[in-house]
Protein backbone atom coordinates (compact mmCIF):
# COMPACT_ATOMS: atom_id res chain seq x y z
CA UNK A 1 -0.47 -12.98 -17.31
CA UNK A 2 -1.39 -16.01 -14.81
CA UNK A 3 -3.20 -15.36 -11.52
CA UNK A 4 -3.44 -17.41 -8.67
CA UNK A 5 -4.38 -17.92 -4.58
CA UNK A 6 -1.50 -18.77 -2.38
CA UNK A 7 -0.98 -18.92 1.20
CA UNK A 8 1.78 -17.93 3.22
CA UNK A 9 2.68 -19.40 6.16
CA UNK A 10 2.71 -17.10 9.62
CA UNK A 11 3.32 -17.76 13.00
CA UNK A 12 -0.63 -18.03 13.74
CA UNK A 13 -1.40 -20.13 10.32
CA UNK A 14 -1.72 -19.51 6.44
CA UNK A 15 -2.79 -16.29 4.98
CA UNK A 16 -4.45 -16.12 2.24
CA UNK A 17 -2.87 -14.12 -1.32
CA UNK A 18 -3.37 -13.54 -4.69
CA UNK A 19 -0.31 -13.35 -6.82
CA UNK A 20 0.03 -12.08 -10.47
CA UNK A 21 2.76 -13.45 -12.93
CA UNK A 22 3.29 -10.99 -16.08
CA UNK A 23 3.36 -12.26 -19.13
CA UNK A 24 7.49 -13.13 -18.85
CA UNK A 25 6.65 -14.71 -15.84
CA UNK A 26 8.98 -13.32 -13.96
CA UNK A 27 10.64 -9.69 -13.11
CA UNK A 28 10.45 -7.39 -10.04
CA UNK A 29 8.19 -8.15 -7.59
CA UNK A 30 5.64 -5.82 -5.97
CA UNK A 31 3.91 -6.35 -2.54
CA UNK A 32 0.69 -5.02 -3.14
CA UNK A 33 -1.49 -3.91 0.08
CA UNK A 34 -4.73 -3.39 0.36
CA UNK A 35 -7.32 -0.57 1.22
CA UNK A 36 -9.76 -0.81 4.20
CA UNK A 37 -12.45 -2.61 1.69
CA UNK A 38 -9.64 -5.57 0.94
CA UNK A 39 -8.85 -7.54 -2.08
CA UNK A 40 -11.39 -5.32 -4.20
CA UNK A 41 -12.00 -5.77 -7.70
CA UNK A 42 -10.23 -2.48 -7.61
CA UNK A 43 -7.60 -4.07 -6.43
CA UNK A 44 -7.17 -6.78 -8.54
CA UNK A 45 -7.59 -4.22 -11.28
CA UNK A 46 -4.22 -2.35 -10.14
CA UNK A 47 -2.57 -5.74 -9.55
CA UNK A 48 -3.11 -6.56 -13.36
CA UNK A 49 -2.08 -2.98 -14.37
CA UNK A 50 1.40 -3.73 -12.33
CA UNK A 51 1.91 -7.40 -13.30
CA UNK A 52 1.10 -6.13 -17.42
CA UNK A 53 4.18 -3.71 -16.60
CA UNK A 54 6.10 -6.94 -15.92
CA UNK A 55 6.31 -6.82 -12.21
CA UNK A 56 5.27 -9.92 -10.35
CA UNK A 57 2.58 -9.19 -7.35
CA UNK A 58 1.55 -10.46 -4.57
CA UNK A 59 -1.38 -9.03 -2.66
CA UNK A 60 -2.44 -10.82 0.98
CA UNK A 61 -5.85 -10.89 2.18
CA UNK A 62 -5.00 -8.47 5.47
CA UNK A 63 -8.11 -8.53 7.45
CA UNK A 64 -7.57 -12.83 7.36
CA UNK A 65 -7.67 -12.98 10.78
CA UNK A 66 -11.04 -11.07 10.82
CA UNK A 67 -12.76 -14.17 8.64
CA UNK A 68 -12.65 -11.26 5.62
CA UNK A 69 -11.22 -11.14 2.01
CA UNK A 70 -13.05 -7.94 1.03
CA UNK A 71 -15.98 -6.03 2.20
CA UNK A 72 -19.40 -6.13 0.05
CA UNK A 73 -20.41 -3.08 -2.21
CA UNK A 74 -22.93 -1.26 -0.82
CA UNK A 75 -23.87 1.54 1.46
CA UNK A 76 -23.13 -0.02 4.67
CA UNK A 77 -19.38 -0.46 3.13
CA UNK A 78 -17.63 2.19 4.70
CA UNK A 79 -19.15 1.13 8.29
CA UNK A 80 -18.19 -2.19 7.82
CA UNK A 81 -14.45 -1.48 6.83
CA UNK A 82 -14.27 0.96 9.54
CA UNK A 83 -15.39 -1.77 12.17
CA UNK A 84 -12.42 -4.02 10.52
CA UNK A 85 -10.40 -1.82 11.20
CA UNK A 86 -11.06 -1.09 14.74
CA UNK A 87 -10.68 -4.84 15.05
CA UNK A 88 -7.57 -5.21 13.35
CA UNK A 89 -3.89 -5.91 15.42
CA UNK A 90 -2.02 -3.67 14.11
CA UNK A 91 1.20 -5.24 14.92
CA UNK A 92 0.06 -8.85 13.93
CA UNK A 93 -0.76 -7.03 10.42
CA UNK A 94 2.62 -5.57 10.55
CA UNK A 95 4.19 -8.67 10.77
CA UNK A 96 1.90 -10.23 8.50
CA UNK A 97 3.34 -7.89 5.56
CA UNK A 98 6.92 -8.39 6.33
CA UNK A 99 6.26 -12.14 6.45
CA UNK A 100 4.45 -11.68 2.76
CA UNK A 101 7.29 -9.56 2.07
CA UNK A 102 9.91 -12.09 2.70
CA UNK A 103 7.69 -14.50 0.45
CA UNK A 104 7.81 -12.30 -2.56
CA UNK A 105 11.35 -11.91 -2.35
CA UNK A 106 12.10 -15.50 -1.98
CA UNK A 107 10.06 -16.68 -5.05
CA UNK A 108 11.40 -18.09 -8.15
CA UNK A 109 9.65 -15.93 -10.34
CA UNK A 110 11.18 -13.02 -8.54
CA UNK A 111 14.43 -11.74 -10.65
CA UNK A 112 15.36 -8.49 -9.25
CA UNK A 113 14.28 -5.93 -6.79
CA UNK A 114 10.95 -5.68 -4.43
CA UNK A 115 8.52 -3.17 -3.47
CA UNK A 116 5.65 -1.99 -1.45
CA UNK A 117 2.69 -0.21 -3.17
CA UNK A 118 -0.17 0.45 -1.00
CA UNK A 119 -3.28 2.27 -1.02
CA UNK A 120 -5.05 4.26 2.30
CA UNK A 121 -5.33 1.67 5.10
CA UNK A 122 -2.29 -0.28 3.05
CA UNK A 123 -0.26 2.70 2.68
CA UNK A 124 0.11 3.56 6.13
CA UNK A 125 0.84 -0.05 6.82
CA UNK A 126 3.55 0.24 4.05
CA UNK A 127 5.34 2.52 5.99
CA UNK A 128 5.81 0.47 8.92
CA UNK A 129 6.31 -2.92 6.71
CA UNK A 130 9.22 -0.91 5.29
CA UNK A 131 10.19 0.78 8.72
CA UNK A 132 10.64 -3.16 9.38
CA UNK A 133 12.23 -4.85 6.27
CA UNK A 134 14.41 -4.17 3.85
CA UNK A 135 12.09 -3.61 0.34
CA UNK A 136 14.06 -1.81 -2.68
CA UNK A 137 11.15 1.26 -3.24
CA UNK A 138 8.03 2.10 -1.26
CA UNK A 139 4.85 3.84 -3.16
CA UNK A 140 1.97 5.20 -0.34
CA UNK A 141 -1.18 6.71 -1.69
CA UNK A 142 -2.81 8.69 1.15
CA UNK A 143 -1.63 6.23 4.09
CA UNK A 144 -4.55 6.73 6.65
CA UNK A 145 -2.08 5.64 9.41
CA UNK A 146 0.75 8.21 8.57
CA UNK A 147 -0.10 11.10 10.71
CA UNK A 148 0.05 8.69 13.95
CA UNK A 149 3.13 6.73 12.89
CA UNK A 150 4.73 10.24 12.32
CA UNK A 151 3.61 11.36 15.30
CA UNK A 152 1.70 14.45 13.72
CA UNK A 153 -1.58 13.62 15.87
CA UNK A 154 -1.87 11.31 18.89
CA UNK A 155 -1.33 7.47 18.21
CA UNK A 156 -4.09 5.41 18.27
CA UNK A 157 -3.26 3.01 20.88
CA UNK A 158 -2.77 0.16 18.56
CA UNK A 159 -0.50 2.00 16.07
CA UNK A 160 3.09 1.77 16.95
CA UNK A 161 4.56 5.24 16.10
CA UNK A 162 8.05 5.03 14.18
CA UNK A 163 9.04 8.10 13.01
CA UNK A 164 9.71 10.11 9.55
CA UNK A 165 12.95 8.36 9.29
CA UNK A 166 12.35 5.39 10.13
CA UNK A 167 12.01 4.22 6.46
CA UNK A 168 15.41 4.33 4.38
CA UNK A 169 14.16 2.90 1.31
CA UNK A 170 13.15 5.35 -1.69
CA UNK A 171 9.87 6.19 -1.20
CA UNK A 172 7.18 7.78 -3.03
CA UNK A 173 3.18 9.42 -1.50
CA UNK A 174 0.41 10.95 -2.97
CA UNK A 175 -2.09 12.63 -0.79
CA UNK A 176 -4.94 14.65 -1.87
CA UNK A 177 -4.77 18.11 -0.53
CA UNK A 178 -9.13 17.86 -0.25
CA UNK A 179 -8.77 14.70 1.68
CA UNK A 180 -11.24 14.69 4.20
CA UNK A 181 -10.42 11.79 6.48
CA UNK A 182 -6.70 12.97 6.94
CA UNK A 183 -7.43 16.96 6.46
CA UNK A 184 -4.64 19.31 4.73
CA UNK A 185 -3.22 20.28 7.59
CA UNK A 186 -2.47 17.55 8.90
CA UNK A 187 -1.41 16.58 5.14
CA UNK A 188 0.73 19.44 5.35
CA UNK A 189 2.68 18.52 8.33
CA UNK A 190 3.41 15.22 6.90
CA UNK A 191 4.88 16.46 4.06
CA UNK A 192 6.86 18.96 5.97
CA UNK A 193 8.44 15.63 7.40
CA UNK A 194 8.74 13.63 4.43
CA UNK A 195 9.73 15.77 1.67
CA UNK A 196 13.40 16.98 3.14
CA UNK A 197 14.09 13.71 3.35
CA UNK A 198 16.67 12.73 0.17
CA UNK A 199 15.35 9.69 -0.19
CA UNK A 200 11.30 11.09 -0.64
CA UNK A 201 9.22 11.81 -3.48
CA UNK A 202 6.17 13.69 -2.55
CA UNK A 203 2.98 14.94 -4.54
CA UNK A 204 0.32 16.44 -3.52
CA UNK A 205 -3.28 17.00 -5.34
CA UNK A 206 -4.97 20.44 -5.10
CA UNK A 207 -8.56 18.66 -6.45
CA UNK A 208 -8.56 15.82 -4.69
CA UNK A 209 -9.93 13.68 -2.12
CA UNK A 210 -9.02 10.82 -0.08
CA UNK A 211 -8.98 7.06 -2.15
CA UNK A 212 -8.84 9.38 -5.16
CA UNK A 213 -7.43 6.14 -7.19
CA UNK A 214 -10.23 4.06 -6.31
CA UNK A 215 -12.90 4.18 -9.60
CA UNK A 216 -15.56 2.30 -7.77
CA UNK A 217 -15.78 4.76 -4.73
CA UNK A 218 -17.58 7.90 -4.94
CA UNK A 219 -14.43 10.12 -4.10
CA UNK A 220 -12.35 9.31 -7.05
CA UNK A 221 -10.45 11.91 -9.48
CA UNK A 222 -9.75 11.05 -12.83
CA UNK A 223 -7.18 13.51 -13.23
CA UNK A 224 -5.69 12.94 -10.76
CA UNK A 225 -5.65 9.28 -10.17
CA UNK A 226 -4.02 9.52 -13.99
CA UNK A 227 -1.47 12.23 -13.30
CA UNK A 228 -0.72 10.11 -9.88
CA UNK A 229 -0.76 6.30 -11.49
CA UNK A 230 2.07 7.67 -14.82
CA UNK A 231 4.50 9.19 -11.73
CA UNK A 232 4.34 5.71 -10.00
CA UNK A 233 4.85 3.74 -13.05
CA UNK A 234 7.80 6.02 -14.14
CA UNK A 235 9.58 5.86 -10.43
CA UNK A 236 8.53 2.38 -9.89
CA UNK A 237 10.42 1.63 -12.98
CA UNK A 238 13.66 4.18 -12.09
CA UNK A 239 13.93 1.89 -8.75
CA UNK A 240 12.79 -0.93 -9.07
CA UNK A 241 13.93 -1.93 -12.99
CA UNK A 242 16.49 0.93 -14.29
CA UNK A 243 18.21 1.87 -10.73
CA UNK A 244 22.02 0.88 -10.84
């Protein structure tokens, strides 16, 4: 496996990216989008789980515009990606992952189908990257923005609602039924939109919390950040490698 920094060109300049090869050095590609802390280490660690299962990821530095590749560890963390995120454009970050979505697709070392994986602040984003593109498969874990883009609780002015439908591609969420940042009922009406949808896979976890993935922060579930990771492997390969 090879990793290196790229930049891909937008309307308002270069953003910067990390992009994994697997050891083939080429297969599916995966647009990999951050959580509200940024290219973590956690990140990179799930980028290197993804490009050892052959897929070829890229993963942009979102908050770019913001002078920020990730936040720094430490108990002011959580403020600090919170203020990022108040100072984020949506839309401009919407655009920004369709643009690094067109990049993946159009690489060399890109010999099949693309998707989206993202994680809280990047799952929600997910969604409306693949509301506006065309990826093969979408994976969300616990997309922070969902319940305004679905219109299950008043949009935040700078989130551009779009709708349960509004994303044809396969897609696939995990949301922790303890999360306490989007709460279960709100959970629950989400899923009550997604899950009749043919095209939706949806799991829910009765333990766990929001960012349960994330080993370095203080919420995470082993069980079921395993249980969650093998059914994303297993239907990232179904679309993305086996789907006729």
């Amino acid at each position: 496996m090879t990793r290196t920094r790229e930049n891909i060109d937008t309307t308002d300049g270069p953003m910067p990216a990390h992009l994994w090869l697997p050891a083939a050095g080429s297969g599916p590609g995966i647009l990999l989008l951050q959580e509200i802390f940024g290219v973590t280490s956690y990140i990179e660690r799930r980028a290197q789980d993804l490009a050892d299962l052959g897929y070829v990821v890229l993963a942009p530095e979102l908050f770019w515009r913001l002078g920020v590749s990730r936040v720094d560890e430490g108990p002011k963390a959580l403020d600090t990606a919170f203020g990022l995120l108040q100072q984020l454009d949506w839309p401009a970050a919407v655009a920004d992952g369709v643009r690094a979505l067109q990049d993946l697709r159009g690489r060399d070392e890109v010999t099949g189908r693309v998707g989206i994986v993202g994680f809280c602040f990047g799952g929600g984003l997910g969604f409306s990257v693949a509301a506006k593109s065309a990826p093969d498969a979408l994976v969300s874990y616990y997309g922070s923005a969902l319940p305004e883009l679905l219109g299950v609780v008043d949009t935040d002015p700078v989130v551009t609602a779009v709708g349960a439908e509004a994303v044809t591609a396969p897609s696939l969420h995990h949301f922790g039924l303890q999360d306490q940042f989007v709460t279960r009922p709100v959970v629950e009406q989400l899923r009550d939109l997604l899950e009749p949808l043919p095209h939706v896979t949806w799991h829910g976890y009765e333990t766990a919390d929001h960012a349960f993935d994330n080993d370095d922060f203080f919420l995470h579930d082993a069980e079921a950040s395993a249980l969650a990771w093998e059914r994303t492997t297993a239907w990232l390969g179904a679309q993305l490698v086996t789907r006729g």
